[in-house]
Protein backbone atom coordinates (compact mmCIF):
# COMPACT_ATOMS: atom_id res chain seq x y z
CA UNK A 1 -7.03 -0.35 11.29
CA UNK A 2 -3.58 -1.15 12.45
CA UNK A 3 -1.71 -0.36 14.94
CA UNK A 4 0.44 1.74 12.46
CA UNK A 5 -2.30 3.60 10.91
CA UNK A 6 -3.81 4.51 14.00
CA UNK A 7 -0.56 5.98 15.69
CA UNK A 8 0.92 7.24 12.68
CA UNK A 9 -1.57 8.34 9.97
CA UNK A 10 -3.71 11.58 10.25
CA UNK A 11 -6.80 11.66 8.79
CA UNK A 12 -6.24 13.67 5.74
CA UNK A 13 -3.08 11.00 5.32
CA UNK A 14 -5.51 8.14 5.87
CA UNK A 15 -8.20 9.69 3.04
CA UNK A 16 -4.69 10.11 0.62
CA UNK A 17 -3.60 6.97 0.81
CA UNK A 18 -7.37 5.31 0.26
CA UNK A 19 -7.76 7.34 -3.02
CA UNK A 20 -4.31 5.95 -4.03
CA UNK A 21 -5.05 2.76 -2.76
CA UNK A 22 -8.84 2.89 -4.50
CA UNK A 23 -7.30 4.01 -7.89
CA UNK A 24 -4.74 1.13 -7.83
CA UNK A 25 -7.98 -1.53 -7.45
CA UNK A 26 -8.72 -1.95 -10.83
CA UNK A 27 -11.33 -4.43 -9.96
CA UNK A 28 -12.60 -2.26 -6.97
CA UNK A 29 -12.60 -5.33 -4.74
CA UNK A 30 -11.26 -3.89 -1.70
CA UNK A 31 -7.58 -5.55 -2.34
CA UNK A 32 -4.51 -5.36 -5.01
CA UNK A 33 -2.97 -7.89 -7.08
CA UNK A 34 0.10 -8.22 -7.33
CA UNK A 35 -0.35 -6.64 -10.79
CA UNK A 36 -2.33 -3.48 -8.98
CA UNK A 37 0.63 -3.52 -6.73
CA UNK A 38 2.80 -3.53 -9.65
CA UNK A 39 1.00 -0.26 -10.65
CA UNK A 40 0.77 1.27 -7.50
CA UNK A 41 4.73 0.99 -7.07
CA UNK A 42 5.45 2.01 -10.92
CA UNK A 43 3.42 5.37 -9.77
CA UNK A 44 5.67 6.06 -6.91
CA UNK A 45 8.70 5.67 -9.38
CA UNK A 46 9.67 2.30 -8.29
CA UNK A 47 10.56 -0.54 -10.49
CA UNK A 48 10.63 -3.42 -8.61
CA UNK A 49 12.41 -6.33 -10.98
CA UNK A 50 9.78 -9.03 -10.68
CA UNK A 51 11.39 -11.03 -7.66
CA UNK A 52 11.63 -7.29 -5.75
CA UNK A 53 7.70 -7.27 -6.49
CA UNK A 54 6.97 -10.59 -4.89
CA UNK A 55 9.13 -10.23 -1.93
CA UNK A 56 7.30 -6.76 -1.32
CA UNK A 57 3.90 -8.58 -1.67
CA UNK A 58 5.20 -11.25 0.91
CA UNK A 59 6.11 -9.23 3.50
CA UNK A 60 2.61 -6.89 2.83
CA UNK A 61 0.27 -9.21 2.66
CA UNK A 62 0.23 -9.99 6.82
CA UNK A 63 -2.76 -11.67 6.71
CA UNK A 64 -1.62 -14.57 3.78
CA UNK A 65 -4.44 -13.94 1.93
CA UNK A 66 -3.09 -13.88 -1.36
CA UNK A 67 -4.26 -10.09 -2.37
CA UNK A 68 -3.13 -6.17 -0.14
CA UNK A 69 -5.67 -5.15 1.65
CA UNK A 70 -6.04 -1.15 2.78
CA UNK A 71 -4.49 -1.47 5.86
CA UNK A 72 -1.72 -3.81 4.62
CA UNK A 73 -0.78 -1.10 1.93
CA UNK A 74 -1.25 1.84 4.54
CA UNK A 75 0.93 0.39 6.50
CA UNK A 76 3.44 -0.56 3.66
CA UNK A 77 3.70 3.44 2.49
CA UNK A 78 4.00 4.45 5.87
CA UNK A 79 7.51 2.70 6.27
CA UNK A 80 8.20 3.59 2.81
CA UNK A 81 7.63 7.32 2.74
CA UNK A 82 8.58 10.03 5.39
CA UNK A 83 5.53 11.41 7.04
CA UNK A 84 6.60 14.04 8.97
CA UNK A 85 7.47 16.06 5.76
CA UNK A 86 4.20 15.99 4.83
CA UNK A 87 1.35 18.36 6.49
């Protein structure tokens, strides 16, 4: 868990954003694509143009590893959405 999810998520935030994050793993191997990520955005009404998409996925994916990991998305949705609206 990062830094970021541990300060900033509750736990009912932390089970949300797994089912989103599970549903989005087509493959269910712990990690999106940048095809799943595709997805994932499309579903929050984004439409990243393709070179939007990759510079998204750069900046995600801290660890270089080619795929998003759970806590690299958690932490990507929690600078993109406003928690404190949410209960």
């Amino acid at each position: 868990m990062t830094a970021i999810e541990s300060s900033q998520l509750t736990p009912a935030q932390r089970d949300e954003f797994k089912e989103v994050f599970d549903l989005f793993d087509a493959d269910s191997n712990g990690s999106l694509t940048r095809e799943e990520l595709a997805s994932a955005m499309g579903s929050l009404g984004m439409t990243p143009t393709d070179e939007e998409l990759e510079a998204v996925f750069i900046k995600t994916d801290a660890d270089l590893s080619g795929t998003i990991e759970f806590p690299e998305f958690a932490e990507w949705v929690v600078n993109k959405v406003d928690l404190t609206s949410q209960d």
